[in-house]
C-alpha atoms as a PDB file:
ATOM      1  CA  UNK A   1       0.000   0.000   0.000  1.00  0.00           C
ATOM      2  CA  UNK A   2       1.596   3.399  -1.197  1.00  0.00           C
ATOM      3  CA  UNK A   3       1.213   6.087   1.717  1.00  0.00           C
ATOM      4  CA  UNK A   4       1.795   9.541   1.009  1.00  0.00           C
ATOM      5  CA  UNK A   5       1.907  12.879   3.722  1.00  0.00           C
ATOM      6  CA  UNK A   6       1.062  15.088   0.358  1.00  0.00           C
ATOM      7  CA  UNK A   7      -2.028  14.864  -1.539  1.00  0.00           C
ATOM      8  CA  UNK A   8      -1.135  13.175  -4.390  1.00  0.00           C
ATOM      9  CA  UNK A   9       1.288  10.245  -5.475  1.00  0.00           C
ATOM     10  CA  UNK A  10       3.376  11.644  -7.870  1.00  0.00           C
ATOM     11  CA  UNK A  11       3.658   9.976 -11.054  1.00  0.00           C
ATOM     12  CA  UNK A  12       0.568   8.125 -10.554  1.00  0.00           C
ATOM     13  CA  UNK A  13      -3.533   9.791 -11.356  1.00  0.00           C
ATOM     14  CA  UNK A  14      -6.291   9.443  -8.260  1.00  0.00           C
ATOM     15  CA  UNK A  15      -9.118   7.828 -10.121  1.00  0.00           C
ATOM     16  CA  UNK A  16     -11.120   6.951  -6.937  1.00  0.00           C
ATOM     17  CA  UNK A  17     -11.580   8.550  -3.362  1.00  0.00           C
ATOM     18  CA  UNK A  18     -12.697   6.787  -0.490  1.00  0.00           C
ATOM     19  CA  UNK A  19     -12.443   9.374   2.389  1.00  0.00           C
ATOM     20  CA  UNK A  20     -10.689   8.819   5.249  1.00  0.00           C
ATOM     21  CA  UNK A  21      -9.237   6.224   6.775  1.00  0.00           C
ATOM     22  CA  UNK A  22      -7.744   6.348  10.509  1.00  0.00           C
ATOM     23  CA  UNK A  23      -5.884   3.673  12.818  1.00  0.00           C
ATOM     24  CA  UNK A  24      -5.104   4.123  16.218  1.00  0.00           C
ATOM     25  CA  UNK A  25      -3.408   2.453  19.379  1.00  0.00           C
ATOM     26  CA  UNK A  26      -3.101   2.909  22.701  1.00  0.00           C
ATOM     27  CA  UNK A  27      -0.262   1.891  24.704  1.00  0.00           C
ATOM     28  CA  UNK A  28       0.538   2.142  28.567  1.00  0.00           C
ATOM     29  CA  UNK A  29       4.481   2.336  30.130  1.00  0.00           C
ATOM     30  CA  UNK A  30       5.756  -0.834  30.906  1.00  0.00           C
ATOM     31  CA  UNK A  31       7.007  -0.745  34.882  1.00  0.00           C
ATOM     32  CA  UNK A  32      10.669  -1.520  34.014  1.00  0.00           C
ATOM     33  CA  UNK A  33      10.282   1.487  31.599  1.00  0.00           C
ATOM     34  CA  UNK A  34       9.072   3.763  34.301  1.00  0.00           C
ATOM     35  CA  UNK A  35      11.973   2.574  36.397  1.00  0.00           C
ATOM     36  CA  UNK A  36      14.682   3.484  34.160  1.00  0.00           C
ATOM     37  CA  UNK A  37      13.335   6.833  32.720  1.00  0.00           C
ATOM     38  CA  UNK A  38      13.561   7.922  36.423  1.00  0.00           C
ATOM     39  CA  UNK A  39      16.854   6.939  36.116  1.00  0.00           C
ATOM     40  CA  UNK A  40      17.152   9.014  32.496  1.00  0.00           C
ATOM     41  CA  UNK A  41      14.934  11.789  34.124  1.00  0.00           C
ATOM     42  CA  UNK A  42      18.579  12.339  36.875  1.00  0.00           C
ATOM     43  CA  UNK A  43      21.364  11.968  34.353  1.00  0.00           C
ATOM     44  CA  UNK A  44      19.730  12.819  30.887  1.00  0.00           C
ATOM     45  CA  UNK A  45      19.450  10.667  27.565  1.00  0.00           C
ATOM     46  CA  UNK A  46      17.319   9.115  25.236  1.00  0.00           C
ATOM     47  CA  UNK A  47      14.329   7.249  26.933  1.00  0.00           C
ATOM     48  CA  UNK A  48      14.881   4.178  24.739  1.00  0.00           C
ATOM     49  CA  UNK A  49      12.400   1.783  25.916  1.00  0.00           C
ATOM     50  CA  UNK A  50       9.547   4.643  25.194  1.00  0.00           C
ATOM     51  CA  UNK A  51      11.388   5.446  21.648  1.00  0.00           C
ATOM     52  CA  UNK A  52      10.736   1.631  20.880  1.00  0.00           C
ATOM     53  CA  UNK A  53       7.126   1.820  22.455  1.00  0.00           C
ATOM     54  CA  UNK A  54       6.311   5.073  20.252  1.00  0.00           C
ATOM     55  CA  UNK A  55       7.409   2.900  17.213  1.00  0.00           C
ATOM     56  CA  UNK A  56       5.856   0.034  18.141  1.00  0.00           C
ATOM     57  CA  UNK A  57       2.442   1.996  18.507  1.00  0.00           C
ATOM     58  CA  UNK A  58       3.133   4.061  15.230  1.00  0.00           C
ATOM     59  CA  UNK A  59       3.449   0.825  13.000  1.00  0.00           C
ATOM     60  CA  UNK A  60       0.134  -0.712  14.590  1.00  0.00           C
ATOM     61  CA  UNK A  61      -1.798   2.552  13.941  1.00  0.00           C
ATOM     62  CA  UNK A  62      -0.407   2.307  10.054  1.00  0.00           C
ATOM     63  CA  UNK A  63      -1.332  -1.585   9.797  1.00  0.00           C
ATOM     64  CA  UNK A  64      -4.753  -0.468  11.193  1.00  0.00           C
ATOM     65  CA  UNK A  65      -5.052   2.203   8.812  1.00  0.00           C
ATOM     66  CA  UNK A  66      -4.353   0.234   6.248  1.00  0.00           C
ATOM     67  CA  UNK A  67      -5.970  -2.579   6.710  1.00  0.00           C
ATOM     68  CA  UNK A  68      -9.261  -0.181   6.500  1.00  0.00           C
ATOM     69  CA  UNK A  69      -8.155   1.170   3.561  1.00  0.00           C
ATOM     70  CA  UNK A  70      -7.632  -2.262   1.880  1.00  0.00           C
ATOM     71  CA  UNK A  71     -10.981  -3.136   2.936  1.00  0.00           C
ATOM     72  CA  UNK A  72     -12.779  -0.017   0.853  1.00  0.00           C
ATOM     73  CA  UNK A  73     -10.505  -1.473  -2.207  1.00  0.00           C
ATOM     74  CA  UNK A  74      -7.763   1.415  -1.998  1.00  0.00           C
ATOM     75  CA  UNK A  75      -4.338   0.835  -2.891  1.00  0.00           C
ATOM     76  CA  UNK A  76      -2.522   3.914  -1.540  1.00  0.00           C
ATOM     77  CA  UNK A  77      -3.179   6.632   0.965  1.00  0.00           C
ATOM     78  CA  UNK A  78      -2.744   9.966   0.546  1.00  0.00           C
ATOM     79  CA  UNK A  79      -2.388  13.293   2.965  1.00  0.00           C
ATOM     80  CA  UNK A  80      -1.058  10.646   6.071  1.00  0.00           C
ATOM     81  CA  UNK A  81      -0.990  12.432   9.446  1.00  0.00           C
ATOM     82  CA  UNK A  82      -0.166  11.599  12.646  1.00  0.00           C
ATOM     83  CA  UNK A  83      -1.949  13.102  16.198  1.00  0.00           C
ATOM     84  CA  UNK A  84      -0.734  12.071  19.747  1.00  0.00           C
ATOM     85  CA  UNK A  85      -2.728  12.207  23.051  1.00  0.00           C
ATOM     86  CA  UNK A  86      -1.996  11.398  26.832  1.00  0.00           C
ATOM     87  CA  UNK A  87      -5.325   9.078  27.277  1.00  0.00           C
ATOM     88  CA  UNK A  88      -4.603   8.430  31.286  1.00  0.00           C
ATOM     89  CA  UNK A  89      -1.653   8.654  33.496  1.00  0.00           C
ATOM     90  CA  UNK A  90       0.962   6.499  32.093  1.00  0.00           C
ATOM     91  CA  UNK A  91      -0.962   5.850  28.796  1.00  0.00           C
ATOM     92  CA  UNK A  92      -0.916   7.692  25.429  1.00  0.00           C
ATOM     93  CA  UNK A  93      -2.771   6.978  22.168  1.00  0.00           C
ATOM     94  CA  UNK A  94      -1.050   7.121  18.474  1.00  0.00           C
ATOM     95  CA  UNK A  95      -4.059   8.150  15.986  1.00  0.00           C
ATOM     96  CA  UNK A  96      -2.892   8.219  11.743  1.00  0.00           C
ATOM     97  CA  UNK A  97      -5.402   9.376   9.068  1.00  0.00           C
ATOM     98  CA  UNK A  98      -5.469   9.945   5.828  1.00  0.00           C
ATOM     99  CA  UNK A  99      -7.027   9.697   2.183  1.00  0.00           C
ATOM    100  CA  UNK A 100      -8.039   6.170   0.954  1.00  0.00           C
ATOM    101  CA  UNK A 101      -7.419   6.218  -2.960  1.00  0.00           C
ATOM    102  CA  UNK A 102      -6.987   4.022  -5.921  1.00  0.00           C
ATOM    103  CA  UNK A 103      -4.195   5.410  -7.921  1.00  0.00           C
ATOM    104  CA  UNK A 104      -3.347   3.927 -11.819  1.00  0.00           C
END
């Protein structure tokens, strides 16, 4: 499936629109996490074990998406964006949309 944060695919011609298409996930810290970001949170760095859980959540929102856009008969999405939002304490949701489209 060809994904695209612009509103075309270049090269290719839209011939069908489906509207939008969204996936979403929402994932809560692990405990170990928590335990060494307040370690990070002292002496500084990269939070690694969130930077995995941010991907982790980013390519299950995409699969979501689309999988939904498969389902209308699309084979590439156009205008993909990405929204983030604290859901709870300790838990944050991942949300992509976009444009479901045939493209020749």
């Amino acid at each position: 499936m060809m994904m695209t944060n612009i509103e075309t695919v270049p090269g290719k011609t839209i011939s069908s629109c489906f509207g939008v298409v969204s996936g979403s996930t929402v994932r809560t810290k692990h405990a170990g996490r928590d335990i060494m970001a307040g370690l990070k949170n002292i002496f500084g760095g990269e939070l690694r074990g969130y930077t995995e859980l941010l991907g982790e959540s980013r390519d299950e929102a995409i699969r979501r998406m689309q999988q939904q856009a498969s389902q209308l008969g699309a084979n590439a999405i156009v205008n993909v964006r990405f929204s983030t939002s604290s859901v709870a304490a300790g838990a944050a949701e991942i949300y992509v949309y976009g444009t479901a489209v045939v493209v020749e």
